[in-house]
N, C-alpha and C. Protein backbone atom coordinates (compact mmCIF):
# COMPACT_ATOMS: atom_id res chain seq x y z
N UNK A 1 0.84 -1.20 0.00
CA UNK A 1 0.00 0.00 0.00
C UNK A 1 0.87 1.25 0.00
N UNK A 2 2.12 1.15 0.43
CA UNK A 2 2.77 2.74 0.93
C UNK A 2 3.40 2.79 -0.87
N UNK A 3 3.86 1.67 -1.17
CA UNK A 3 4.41 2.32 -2.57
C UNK A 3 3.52 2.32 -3.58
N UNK A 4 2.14 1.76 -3.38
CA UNK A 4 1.74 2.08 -4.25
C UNK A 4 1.07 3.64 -4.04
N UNK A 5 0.74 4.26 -2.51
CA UNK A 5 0.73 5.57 -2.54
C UNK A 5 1.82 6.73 -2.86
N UNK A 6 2.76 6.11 -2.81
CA UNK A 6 4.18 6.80 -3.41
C UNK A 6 3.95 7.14 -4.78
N UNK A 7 3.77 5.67 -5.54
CA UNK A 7 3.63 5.87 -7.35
C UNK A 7 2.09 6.65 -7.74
N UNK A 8 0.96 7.02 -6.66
CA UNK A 8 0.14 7.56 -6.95
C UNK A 8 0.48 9.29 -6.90
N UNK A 9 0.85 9.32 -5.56
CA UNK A 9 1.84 10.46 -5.26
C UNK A 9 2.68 11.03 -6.74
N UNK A 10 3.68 10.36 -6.74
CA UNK A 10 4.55 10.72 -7.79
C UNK A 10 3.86 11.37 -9.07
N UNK A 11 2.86 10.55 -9.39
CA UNK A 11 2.25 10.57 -10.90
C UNK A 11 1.35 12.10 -10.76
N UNK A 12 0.88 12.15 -9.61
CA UNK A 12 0.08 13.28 -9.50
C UNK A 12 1.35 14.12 -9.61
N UNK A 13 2.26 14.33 -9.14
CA UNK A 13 3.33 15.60 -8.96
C UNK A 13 3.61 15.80 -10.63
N UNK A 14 3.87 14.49 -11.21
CA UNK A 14 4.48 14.77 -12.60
C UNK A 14 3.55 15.22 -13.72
N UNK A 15 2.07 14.89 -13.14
CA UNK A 15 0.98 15.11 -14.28
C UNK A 15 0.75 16.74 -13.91
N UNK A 16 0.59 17.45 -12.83
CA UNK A 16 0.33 18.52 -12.12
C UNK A 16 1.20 19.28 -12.91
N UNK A 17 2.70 19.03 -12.64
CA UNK A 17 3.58 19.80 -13.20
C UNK A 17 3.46 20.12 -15.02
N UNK A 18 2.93 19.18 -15.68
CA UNK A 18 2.96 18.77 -17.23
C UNK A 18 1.89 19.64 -17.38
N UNK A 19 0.96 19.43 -16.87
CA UNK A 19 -0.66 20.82 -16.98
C UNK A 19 -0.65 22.15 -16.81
N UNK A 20 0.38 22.08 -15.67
CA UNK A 20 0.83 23.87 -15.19
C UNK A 20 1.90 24.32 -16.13
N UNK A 21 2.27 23.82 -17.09
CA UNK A 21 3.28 23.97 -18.04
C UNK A 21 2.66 24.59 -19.39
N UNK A 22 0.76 24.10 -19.40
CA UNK A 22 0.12 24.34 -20.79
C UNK A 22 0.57 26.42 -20.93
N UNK A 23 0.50 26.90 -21.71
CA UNK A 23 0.73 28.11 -22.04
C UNK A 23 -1.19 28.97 -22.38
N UNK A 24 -1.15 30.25 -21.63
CA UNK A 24 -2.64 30.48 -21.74
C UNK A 24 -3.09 30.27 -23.55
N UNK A 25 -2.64 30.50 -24.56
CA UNK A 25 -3.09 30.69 -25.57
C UNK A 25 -3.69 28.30 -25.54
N UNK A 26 -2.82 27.89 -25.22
CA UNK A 26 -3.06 26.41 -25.63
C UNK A 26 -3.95 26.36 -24.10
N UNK A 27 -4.16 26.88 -23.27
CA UNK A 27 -5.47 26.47 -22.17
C UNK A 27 -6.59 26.77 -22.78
N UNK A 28 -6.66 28.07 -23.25
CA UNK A 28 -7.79 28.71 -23.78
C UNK A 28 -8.18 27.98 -25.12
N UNK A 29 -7.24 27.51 -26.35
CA UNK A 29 -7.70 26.70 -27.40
C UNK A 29 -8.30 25.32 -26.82
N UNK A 30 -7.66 25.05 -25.82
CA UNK A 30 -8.56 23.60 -25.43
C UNK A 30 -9.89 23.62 -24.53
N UNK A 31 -10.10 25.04 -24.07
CA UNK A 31 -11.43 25.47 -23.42
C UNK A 31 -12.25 25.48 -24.09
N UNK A 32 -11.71 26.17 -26.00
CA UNK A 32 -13.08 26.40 -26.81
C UNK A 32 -13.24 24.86 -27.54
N UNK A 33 -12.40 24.13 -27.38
CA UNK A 33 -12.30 22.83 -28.26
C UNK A 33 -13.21 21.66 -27.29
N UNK A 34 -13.30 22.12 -25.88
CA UNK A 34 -13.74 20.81 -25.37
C UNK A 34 -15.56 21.38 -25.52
N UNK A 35 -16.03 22.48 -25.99
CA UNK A 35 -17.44 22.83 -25.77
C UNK A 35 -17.80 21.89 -27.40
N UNK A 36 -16.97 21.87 -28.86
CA UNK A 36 -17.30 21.53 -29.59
C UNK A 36 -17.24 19.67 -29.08
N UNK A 37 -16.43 19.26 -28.93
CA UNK A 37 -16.43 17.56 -28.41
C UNK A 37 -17.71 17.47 -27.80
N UNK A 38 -18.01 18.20 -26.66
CA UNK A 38 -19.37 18.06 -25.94
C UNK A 38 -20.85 18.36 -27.10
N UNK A 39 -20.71 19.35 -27.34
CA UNK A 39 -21.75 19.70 -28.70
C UNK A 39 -22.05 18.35 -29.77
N UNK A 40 -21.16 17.46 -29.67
CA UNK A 40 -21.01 16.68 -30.53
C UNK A 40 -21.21 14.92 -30.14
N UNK A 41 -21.62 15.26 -28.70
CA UNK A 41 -22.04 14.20 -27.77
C UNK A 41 -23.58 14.21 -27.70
N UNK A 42 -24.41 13.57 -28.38
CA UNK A 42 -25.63 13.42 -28.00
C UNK A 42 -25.94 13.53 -26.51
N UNK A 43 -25.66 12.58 -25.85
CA UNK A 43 -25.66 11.70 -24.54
C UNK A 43 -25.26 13.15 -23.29
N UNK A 44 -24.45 13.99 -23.99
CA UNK A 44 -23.88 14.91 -22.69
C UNK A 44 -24.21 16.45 -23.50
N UNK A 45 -24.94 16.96 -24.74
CA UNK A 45 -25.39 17.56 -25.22
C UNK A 45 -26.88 18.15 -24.88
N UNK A 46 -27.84 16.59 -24.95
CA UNK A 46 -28.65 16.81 -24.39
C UNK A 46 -28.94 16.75 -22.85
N UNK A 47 -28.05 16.83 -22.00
CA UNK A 47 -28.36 17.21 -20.44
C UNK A 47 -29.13 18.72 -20.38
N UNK A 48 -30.17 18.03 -19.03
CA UNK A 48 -31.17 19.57 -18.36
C UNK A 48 -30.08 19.73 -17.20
N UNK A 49 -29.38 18.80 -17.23
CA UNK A 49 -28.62 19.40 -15.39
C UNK A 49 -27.26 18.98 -15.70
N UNK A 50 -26.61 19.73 -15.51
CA UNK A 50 -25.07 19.46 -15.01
C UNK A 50 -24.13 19.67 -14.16
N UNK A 51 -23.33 19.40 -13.45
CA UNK A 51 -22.18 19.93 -12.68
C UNK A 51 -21.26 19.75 -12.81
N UNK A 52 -20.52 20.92 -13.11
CA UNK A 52 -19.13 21.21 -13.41
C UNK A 52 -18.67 22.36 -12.12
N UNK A 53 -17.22 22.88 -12.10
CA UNK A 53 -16.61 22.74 -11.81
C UNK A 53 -15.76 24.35 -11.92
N UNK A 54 -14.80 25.28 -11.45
CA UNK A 54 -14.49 26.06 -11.67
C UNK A 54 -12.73 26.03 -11.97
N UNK A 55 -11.52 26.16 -12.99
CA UNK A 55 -10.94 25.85 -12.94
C UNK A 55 -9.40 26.11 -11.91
N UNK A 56 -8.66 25.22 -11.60
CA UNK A 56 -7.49 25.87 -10.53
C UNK A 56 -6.58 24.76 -10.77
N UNK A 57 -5.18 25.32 -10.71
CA UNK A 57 -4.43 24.35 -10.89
C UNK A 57 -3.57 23.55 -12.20
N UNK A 58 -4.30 24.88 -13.39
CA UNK A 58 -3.67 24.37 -14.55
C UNK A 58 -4.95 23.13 -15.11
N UNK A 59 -6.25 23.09 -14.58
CA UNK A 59 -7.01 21.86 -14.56
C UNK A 59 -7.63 22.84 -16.07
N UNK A 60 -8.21 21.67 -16.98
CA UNK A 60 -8.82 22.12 -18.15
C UNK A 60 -9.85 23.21 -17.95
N UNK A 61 -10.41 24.79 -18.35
CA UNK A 61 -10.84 25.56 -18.23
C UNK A 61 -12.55 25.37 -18.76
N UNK A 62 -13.49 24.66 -18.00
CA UNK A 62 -14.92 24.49 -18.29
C UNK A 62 -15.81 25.77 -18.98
N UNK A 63 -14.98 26.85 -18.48
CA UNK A 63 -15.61 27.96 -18.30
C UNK A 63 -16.68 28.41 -20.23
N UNK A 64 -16.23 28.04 -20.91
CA UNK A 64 -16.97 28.32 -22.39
C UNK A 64 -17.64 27.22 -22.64
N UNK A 65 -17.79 25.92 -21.28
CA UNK A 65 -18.54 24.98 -21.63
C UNK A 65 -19.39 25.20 -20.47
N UNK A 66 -19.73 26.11 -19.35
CA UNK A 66 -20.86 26.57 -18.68
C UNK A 66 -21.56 27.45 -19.62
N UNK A 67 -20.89 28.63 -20.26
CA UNK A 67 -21.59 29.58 -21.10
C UNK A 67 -22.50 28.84 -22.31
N UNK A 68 -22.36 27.86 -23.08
CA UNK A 68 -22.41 26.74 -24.01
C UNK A 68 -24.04 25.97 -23.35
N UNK A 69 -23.47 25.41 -22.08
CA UNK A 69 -24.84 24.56 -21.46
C UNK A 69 -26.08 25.81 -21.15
N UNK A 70 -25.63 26.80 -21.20
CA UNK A 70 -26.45 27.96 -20.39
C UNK A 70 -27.44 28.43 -21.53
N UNK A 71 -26.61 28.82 -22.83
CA UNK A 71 -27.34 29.14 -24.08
C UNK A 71 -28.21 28.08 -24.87
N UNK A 72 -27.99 26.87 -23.75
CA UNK A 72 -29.28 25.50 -24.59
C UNK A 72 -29.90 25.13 -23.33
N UNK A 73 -30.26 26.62 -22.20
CA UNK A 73 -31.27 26.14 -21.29
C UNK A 73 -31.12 25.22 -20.23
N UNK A 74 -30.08 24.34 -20.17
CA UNK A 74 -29.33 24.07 -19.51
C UNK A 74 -29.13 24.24 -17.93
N UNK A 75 -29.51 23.71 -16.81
CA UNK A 75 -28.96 24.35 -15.83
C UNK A 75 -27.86 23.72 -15.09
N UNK A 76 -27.09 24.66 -14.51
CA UNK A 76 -25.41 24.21 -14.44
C UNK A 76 -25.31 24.45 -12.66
N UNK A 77 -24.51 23.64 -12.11
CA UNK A 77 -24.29 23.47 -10.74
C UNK A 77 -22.73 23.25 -10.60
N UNK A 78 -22.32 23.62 -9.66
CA UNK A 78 -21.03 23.65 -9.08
C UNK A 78 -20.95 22.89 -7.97
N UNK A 79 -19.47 22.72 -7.58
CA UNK A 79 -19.85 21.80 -6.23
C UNK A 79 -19.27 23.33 -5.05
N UNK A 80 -19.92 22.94 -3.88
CA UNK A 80 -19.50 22.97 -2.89
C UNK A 80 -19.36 22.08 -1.55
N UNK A 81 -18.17 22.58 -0.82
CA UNK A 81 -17.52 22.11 0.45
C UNK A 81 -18.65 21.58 1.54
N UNK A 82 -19.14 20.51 1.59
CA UNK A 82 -20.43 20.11 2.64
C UNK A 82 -19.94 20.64 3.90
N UNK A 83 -20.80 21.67 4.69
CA UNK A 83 -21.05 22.44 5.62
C UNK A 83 -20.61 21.63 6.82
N UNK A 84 -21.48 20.49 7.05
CA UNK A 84 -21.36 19.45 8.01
C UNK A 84 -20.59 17.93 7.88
N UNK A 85 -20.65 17.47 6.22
CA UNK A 85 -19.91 16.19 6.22
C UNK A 85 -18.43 16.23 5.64
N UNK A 86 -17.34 16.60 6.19
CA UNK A 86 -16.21 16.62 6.21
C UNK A 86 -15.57 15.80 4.70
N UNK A 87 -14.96 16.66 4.06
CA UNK A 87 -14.70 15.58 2.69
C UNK A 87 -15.56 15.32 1.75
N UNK A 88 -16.82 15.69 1.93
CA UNK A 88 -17.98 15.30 0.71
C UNK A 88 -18.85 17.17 0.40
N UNK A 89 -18.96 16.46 -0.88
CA UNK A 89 -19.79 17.76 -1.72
C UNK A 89 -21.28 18.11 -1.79
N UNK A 90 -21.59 19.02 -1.72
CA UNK A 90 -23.18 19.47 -2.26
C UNK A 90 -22.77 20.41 -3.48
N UNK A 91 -24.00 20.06 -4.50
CA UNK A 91 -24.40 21.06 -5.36
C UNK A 91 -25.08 21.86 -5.37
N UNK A 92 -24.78 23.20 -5.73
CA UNK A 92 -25.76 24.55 -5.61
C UNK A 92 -25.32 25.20 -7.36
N UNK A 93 -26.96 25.56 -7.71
CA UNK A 93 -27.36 26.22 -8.72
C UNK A 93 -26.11 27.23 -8.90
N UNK A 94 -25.89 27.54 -10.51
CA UNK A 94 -24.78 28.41 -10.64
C UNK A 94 -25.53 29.33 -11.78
N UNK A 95 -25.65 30.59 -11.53
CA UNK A 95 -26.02 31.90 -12.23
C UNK A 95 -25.04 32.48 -12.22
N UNK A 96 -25.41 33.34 -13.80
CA UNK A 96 -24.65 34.61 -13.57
C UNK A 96 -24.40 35.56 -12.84
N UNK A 97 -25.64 36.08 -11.92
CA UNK A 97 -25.65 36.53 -10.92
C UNK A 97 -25.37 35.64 -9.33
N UNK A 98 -24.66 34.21 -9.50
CA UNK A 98 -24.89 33.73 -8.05
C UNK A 98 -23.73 34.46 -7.16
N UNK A 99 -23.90 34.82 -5.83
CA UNK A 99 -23.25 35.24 -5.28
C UNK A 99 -22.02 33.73 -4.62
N UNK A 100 -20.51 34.59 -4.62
CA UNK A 100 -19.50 33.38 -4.86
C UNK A 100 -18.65 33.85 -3.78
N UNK A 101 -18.24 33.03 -2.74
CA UNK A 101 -16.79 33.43 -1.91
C UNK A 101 -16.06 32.07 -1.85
N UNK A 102 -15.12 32.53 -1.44
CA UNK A 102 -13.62 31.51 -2.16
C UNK A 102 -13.79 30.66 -0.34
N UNK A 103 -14.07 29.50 -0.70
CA UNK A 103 -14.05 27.89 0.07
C UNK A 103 -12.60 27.83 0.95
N UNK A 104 -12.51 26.62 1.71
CA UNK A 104 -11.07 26.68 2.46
C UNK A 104 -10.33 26.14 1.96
N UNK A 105 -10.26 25.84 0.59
CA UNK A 105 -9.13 25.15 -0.13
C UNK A 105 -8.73 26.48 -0.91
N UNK A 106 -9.13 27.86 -0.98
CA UNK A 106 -8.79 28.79 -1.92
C UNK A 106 -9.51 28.81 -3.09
N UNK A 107 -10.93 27.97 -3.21
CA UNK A 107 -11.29 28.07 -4.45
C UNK A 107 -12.67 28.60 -4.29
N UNK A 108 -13.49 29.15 -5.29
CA UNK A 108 -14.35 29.68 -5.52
C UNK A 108 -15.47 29.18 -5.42
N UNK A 109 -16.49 29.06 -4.37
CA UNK A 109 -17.81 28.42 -4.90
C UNK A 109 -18.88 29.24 -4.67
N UNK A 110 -20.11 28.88 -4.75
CA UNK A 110 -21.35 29.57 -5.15
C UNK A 110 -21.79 29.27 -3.18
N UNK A 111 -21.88 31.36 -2.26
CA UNK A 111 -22.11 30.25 -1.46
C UNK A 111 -24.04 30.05 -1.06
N UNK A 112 -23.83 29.32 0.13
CA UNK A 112 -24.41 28.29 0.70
C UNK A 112 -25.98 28.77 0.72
N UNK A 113 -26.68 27.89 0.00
CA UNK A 113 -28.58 28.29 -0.03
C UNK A 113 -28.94 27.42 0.06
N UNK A 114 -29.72 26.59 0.30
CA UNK A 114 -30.35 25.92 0.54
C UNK A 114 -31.38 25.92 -0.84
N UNK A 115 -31.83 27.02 -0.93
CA UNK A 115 -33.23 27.04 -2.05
C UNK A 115 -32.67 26.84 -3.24
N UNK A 116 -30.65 27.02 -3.48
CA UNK A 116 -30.08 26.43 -4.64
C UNK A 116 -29.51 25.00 -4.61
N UNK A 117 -29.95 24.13 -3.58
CA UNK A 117 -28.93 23.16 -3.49
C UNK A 117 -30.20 21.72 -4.72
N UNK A 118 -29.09 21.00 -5.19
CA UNK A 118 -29.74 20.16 -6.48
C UNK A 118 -29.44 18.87 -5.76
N UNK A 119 -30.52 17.98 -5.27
CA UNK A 119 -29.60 16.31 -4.93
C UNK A 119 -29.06 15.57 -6.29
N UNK A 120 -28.17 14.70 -5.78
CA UNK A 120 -27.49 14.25 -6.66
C UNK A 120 -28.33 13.38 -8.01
N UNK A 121 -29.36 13.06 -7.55
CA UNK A 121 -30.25 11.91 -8.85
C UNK A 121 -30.89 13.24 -9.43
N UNK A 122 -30.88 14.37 -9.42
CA UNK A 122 -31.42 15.20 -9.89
C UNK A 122 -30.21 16.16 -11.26
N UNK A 123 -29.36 15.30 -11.19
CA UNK A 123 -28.35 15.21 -12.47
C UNK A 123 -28.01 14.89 -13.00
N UNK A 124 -28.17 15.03 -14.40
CA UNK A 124 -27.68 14.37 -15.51
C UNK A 124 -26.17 13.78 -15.31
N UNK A 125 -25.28 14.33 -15.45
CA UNK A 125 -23.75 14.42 -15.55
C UNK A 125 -23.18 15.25 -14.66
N UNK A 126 -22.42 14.82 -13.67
CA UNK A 126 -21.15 15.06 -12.52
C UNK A 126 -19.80 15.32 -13.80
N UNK A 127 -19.57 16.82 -14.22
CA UNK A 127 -18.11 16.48 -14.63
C UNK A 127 -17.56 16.60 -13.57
N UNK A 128 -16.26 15.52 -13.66
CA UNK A 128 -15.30 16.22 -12.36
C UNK A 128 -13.78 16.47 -13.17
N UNK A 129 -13.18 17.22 -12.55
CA UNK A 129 -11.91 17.68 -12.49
C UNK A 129 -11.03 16.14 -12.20
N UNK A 130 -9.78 16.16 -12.99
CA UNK A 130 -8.89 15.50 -12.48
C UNK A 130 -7.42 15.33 -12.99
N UNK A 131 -6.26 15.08 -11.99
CA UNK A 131 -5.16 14.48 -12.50
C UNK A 131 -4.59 14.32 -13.49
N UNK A 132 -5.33 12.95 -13.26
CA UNK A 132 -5.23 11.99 -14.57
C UNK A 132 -5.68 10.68 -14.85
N UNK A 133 -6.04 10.15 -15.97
CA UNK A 133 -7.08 9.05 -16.44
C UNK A 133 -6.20 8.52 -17.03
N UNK A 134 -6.77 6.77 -16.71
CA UNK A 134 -6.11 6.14 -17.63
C UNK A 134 -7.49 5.44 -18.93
N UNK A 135 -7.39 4.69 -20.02
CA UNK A 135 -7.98 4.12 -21.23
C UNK A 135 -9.26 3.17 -20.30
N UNK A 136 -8.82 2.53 -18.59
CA UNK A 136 -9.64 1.87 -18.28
C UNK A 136 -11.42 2.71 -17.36
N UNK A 137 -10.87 3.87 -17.35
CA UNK A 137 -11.68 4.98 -16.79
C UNK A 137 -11.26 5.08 -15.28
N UNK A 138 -9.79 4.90 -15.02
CA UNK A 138 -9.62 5.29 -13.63
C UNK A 138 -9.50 6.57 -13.45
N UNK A 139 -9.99 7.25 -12.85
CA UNK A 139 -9.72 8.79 -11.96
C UNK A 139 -8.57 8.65 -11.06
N UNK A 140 -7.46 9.80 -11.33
CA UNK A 140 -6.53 10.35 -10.53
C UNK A 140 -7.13 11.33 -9.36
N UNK A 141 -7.67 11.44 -8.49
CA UNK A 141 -7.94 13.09 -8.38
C UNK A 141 -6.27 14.04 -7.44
N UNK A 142 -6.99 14.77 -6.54
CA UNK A 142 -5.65 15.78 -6.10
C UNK A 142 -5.47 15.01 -4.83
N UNK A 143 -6.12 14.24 -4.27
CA UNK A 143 -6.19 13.90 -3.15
C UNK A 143 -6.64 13.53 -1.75
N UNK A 144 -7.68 14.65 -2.48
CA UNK A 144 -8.39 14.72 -1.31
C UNK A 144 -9.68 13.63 -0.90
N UNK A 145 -9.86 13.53 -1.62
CA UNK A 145 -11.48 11.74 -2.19
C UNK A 145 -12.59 12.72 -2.20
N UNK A 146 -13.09 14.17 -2.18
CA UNK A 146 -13.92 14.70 -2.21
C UNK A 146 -14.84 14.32 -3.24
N UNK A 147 -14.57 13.74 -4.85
CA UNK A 147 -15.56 13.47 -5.69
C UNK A 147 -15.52 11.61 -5.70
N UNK A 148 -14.85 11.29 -5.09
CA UNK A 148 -15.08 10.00 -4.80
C UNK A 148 -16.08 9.17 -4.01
N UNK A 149 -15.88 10.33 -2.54
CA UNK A 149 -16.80 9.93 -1.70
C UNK A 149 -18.35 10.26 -1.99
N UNK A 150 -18.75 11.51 -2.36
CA UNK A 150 -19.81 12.20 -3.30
C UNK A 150 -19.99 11.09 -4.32
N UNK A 151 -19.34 10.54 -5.49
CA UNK A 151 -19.70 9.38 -6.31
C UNK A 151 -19.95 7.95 -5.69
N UNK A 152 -19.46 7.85 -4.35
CA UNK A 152 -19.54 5.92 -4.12
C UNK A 152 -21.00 5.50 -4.47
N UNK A 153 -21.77 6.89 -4.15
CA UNK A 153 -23.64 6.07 -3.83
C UNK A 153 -23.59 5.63 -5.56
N UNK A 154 -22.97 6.07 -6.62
CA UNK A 154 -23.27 6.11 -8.24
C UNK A 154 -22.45 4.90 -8.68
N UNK A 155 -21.54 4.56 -7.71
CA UNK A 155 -20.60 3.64 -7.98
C UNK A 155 -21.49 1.97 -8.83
N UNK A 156 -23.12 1.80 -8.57
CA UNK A 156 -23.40 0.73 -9.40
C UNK A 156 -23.75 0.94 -10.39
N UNK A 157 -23.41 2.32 -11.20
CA UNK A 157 -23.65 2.35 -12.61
C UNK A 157 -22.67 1.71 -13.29
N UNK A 158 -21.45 1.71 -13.25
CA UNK A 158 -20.76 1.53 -13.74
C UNK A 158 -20.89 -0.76 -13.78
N UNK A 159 -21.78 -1.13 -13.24
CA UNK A 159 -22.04 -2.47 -13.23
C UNK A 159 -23.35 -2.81 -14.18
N UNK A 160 -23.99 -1.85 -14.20
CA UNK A 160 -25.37 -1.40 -14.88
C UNK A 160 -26.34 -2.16 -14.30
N UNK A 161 -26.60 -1.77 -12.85
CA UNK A 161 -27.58 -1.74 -11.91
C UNK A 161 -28.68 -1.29 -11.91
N UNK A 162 -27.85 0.22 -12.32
CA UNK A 162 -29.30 1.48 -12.17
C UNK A 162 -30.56 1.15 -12.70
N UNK A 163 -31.34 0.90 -12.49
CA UNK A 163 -32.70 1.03 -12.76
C UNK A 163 -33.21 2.00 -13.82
N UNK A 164 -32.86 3.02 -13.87
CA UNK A 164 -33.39 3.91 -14.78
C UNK A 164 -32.58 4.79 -15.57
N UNK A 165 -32.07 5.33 -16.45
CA UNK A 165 -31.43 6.31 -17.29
C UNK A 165 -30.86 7.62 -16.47
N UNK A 166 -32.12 7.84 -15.15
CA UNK A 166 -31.70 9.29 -14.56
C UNK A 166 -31.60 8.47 -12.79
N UNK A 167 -31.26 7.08 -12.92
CA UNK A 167 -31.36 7.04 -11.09
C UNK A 167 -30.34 7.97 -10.63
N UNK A 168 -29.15 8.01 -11.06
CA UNK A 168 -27.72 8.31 -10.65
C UNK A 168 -27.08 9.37 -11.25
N UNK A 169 -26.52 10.54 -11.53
CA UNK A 169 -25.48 11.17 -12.50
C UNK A 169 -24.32 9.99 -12.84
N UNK A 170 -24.17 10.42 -14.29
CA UNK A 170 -22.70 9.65 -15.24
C UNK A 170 -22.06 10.67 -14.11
N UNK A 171 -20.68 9.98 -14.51
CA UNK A 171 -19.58 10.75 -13.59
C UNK A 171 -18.45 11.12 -15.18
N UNK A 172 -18.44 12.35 -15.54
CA UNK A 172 -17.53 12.18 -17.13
C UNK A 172 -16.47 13.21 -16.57
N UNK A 173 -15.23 12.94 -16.43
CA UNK A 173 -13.98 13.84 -16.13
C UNK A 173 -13.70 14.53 -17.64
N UNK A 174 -13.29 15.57 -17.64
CA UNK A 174 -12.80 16.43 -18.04
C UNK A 174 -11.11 16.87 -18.18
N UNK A 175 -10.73 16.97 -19.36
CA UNK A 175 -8.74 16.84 -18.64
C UNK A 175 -8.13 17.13 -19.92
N UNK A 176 -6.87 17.67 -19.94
CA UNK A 176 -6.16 18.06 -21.12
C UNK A 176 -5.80 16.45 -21.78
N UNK A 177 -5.04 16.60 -22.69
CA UNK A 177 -5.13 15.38 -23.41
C UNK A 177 -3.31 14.84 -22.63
N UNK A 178 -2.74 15.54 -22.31
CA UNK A 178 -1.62 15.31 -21.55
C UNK A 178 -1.42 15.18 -20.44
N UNK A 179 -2.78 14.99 -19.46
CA UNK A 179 -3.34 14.29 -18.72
C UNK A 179 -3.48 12.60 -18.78
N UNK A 180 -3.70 12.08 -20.35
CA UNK A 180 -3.55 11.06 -19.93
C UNK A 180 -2.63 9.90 -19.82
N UNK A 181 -2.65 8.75 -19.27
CA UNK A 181 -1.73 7.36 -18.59
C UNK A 181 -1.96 6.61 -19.24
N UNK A 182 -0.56 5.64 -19.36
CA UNK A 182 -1.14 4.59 -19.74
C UNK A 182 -2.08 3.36 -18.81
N UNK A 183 -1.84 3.51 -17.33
CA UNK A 183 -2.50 2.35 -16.26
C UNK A 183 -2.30 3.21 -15.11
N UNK A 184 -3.71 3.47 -14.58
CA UNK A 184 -3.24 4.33 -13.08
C UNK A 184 -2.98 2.74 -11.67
N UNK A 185 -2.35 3.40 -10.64
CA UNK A 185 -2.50 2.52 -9.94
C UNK A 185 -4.04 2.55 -8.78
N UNK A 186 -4.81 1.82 -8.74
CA UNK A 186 -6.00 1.45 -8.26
C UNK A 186 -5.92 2.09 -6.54
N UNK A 187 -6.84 2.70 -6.23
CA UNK A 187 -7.16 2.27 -4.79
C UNK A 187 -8.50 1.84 -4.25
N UNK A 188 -8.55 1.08 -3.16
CA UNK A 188 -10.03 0.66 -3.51
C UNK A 188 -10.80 1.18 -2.98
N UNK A 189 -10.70 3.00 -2.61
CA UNK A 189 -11.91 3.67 -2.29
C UNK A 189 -12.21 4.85 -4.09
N UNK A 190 -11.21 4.06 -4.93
CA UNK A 190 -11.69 4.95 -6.00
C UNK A 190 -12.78 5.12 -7.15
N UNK A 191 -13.39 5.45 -7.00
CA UNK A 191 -14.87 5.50 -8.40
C UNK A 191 -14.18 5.85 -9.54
N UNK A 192 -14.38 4.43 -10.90
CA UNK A 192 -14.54 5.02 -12.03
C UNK A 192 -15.22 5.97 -12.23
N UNK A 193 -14.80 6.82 -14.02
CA UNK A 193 -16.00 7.24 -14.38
C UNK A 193 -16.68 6.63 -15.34
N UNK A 194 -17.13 6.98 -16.06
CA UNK A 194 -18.20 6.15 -17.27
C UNK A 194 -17.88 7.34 -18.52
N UNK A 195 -17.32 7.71 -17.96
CA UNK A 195 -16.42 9.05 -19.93
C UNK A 195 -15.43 9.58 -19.27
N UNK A 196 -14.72 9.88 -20.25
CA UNK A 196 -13.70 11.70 -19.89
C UNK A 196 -13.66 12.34 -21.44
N UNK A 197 -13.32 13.35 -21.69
CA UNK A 197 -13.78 14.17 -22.70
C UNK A 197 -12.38 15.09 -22.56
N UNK A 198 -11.50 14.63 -23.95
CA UNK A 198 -10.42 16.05 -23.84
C UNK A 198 -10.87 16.99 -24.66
N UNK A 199 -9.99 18.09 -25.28
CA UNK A 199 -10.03 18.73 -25.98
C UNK A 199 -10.18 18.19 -27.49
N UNK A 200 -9.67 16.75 -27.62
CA UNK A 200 -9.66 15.81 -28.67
C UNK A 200 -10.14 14.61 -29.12
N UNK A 201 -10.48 13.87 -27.65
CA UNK A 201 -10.95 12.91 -27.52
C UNK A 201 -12.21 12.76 -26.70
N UNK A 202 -12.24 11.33 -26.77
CA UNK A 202 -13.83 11.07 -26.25
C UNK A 202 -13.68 9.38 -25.59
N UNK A 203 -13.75 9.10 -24.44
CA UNK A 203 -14.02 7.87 -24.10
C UNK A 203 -15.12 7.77 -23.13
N UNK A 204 -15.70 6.14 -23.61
CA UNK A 204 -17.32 6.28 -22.75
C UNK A 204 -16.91 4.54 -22.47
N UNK A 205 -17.37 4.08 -21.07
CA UNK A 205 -17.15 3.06 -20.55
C UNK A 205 -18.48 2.62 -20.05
């Protein structure tokens, strides 16, 4: 277990570093490139609900793919920091006008209403942020298990359990294309996803 948290460790430092390296003109070409890949997805095109994500870290820039879901009616959710359950997320409605203060990790979220918060079967698609992916749909994330623990309840889609088309949100990561691995190493509190979507590519599991 310790080396394989070492080689998880490591890979995150070297993928982190390779992303924070993209140059703004090539962040921004792969911001407007991942709204056409999505446009071009039936399955994640036609979503009424989504949650995405705000970018930090050199992580792929969603931001022209909120504006994108917004102009087809679309309504878009962000995560925030659960108030009371330590490590896990809630979603709250994201407007142009939502009022936003920066979370205890330094990042930005929409804050706390209640009259905006969305439960999770009430979404189409969870994008999440990550690392790095490998071809089998493993998620890297930063560390923390915040979209892991938030995904375990979704974790029997990926067996094709679900009962219905909308029991659960897909979980589809989002990531530069130099993001990806060839084999991540496994841990066994980690949730596949069921897609990731670069600027170029497209995989659905």
């Amino acid at each position: 277990m310790r080396e394989a948290q070492l080689s998880r460790q490591q890979l995150r430092q070297q993928v982190r570093l390779t992303r924070r390296q993209l140059t703004s003109t090539e962040q921004t070409q792969a911001a407007v490139q991942l709204v056409s890949q999505v446009a071009n997805i039936p399955q994640l095109a036609q979503a009424k609900a989504v949650a995405l994500y705000l970018a930090n870290d050199g992580e792929l820039d969603p931001w022209p793919l909120i504006n994108w879901y917004w102009s087809q009616g679309c309504h878009v959710y962000l995560p925030v920091l659960h108030p009371f359950c330590q490590g896990h997320l809630l979603f709250l409605r994201y407007q142009p006008d939502t009022l936003m203060h920066t979370n205890a990790l330094g990042i930005l979220e929409p804050k706390l209403d209640i009259r905006l918060l969305a439960p999770k079967n009430a979404l189409d698609i969870i994008y999440t942020p990550l690392v790095a992916f490998d071809v089998q749909g493993n998620r890297l994330g930063m560390g923390g298990g915040f979209y892991d623990r938030t995904l375990c309840q979704n974790a029997d889609t990926h067996s094709g359990q679900h009962s219905s088309q909308h029991s659960s949100p897909r979980a589809v990561g989002l990531a530069h294309d130099c993001q990806q691995v060839a084999a991540l190493p496994i841990a066994s509190w980690d949730v596949p996803l069921v897609g990731v979507v670069t600027p170029t590519q497209y995989f659905f599991w």
